[in-house]
N, C-alpha and C. Protein backbone atom coordinates (compact mmCIF):
# COMPACT_ATOMS: atom_id res chain seq x y z
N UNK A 1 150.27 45.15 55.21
CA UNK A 1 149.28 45.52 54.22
C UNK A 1 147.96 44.83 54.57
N UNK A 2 146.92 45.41 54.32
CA UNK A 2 145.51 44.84 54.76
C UNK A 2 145.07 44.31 53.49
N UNK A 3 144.03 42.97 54.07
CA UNK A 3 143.58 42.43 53.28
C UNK A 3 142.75 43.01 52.73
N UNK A 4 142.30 42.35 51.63
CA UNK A 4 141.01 42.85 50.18
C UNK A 4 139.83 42.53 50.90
N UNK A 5 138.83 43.22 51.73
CA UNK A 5 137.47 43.16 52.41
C UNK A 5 136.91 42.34 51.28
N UNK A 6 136.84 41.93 49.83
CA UNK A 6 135.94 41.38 48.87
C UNK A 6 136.58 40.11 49.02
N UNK A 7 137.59 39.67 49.44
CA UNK A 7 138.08 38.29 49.51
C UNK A 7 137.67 37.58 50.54
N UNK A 8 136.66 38.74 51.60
CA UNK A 8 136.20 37.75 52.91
C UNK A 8 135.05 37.24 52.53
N UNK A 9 134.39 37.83 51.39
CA UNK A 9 132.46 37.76 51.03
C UNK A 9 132.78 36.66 49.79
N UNK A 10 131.51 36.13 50.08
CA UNK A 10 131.35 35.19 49.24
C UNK A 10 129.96 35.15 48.32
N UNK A 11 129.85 34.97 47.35
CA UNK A 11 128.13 35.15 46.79
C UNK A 11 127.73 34.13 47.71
N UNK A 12 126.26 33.98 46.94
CA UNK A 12 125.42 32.85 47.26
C UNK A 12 125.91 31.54 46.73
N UNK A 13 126.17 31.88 45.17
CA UNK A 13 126.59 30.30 44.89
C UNK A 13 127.54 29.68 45.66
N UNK A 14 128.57 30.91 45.56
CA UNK A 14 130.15 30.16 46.23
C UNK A 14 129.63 29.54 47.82
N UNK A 15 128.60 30.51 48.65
CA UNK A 15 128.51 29.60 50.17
C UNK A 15 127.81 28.66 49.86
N UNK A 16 126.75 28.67 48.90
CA UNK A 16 125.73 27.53 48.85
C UNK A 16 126.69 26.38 48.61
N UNK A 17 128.07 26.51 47.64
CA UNK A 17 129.18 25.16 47.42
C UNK A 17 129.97 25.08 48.37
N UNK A 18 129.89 25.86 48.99
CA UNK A 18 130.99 25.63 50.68
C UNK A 18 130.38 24.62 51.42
N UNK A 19 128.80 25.01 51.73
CA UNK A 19 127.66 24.14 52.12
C UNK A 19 127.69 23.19 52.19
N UNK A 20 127.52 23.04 50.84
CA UNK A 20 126.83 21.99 50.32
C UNK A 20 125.54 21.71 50.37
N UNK A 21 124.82 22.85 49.62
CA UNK A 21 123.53 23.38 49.59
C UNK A 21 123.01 23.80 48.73
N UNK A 22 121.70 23.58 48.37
CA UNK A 22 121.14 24.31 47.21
C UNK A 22 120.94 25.68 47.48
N UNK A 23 121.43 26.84 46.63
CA UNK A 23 120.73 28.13 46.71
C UNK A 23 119.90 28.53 47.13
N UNK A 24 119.05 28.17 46.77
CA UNK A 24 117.50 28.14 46.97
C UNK A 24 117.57 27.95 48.44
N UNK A 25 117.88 26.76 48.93
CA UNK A 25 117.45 26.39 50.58
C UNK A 25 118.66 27.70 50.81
N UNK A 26 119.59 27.46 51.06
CA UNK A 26 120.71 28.67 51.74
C UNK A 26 119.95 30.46 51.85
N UNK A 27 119.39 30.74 50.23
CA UNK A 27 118.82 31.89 50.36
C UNK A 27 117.89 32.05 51.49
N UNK A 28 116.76 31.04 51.57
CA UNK A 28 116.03 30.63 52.65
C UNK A 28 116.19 30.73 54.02
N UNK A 29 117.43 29.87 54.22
CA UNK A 29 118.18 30.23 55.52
C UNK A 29 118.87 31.38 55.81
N UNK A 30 119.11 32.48 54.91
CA UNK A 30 119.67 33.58 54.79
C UNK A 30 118.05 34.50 55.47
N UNK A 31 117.25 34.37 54.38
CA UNK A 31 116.17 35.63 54.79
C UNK A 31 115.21 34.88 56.24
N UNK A 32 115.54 33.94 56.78
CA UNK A 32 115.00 33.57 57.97
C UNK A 32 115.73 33.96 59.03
N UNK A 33 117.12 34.77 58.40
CA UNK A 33 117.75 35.25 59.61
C UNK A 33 118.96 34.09 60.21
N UNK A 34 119.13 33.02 59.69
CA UNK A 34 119.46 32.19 60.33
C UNK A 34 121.30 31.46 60.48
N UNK A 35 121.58 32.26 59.01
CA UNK A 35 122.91 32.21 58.88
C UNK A 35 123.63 33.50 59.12
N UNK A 36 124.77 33.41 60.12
CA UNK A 36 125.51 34.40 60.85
C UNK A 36 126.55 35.52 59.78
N UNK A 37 126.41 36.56 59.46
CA UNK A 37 127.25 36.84 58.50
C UNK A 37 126.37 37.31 57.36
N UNK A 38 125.40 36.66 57.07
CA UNK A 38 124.28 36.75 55.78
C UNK A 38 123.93 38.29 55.64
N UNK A 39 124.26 39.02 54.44
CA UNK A 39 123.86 40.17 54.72
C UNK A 39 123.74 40.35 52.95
N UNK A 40 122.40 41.37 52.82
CA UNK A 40 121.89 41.82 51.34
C UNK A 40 122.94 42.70 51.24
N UNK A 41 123.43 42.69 50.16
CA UNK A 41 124.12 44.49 49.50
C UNK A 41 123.76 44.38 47.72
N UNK A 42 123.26 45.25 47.68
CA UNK A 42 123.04 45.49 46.28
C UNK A 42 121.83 44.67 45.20
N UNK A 43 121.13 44.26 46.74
CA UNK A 43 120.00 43.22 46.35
C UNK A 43 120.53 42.25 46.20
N UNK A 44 121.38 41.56 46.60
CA UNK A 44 121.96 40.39 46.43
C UNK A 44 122.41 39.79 47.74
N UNK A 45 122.41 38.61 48.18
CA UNK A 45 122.84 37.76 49.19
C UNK A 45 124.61 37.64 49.47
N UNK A 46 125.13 38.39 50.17
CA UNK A 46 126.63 37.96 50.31
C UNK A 46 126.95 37.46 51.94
N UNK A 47 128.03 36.47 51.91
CA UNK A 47 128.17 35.95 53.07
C UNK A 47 129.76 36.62 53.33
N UNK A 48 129.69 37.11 54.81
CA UNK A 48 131.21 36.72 55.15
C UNK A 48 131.63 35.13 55.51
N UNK A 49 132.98 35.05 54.77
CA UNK A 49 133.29 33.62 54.72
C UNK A 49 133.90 33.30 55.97
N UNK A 50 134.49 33.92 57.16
CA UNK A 50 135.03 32.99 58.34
C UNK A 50 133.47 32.72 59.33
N UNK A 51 132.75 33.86 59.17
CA UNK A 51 131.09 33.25 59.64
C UNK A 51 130.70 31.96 59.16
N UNK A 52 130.98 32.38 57.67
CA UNK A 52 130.15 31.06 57.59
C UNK A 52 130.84 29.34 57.58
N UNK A 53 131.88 29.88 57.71
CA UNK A 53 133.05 28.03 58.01
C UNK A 53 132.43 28.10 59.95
N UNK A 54 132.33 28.71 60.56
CA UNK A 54 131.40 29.00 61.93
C UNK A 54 130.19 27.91 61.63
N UNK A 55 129.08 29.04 60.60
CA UNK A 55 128.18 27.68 60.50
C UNK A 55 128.04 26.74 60.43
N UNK A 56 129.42 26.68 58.91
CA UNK A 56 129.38 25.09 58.76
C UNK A 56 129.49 23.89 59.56
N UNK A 57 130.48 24.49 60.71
CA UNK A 57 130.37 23.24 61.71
C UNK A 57 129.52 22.41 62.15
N UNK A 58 128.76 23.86 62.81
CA UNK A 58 127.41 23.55 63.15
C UNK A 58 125.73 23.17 62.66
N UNK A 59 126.04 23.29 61.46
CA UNK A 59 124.64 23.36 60.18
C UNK A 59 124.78 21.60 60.36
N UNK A 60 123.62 21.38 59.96
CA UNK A 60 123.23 19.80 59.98
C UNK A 60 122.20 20.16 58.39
N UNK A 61 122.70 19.43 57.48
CA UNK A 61 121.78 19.42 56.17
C UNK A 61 121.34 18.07 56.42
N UNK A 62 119.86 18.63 56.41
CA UNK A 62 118.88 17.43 56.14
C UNK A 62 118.24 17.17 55.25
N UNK A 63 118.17 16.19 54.38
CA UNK A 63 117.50 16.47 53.20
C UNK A 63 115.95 16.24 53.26
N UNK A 64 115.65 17.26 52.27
CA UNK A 64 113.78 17.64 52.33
C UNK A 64 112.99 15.98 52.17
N UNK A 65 111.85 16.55 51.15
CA UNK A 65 110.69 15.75 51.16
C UNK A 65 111.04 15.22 49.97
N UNK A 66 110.87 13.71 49.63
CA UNK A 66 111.39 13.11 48.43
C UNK A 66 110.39 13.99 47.24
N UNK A 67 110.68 13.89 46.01
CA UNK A 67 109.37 14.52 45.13
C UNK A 67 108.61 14.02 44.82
N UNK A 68 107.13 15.08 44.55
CA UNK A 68 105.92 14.16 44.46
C UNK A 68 105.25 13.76 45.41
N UNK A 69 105.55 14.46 46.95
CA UNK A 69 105.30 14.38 47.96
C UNK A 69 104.66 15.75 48.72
């Protein structure tokens, strides 16, 4: 029996918590092209999830500019 294609996608929130990332930055890295898998449907950001455990290896989160800066 084949798997459920909706059990491979993940929203934004769910990759942004895979991450360990704010939305915001992930969406970012999504429309810069930069995460593998990242694809709009329905106006909305969905990830395939074995892409993005791919990224995760490789993603280095750096954190921004303190605030007020």
């Amino acid at each position: 029996m084949a798997r459920d294609p909706l059990e491979q996608v993940l929203t934004l929130l769910e990759a942004a918590q895979e991450l360990d990332v704010h939305p915001d930055s992930l969406r970012k890295l999504a429309t810069q092209g930069r995460v593998p898998g990242a694809r709009k449907w329905a106006k909305r950001w969905v990830f395939d999830r074995r892409r993005l455990q791919g990224f995760k290896r490789t993603y280095r989160n750096v954190p921004g500019r303190p605030p007020g800066r």
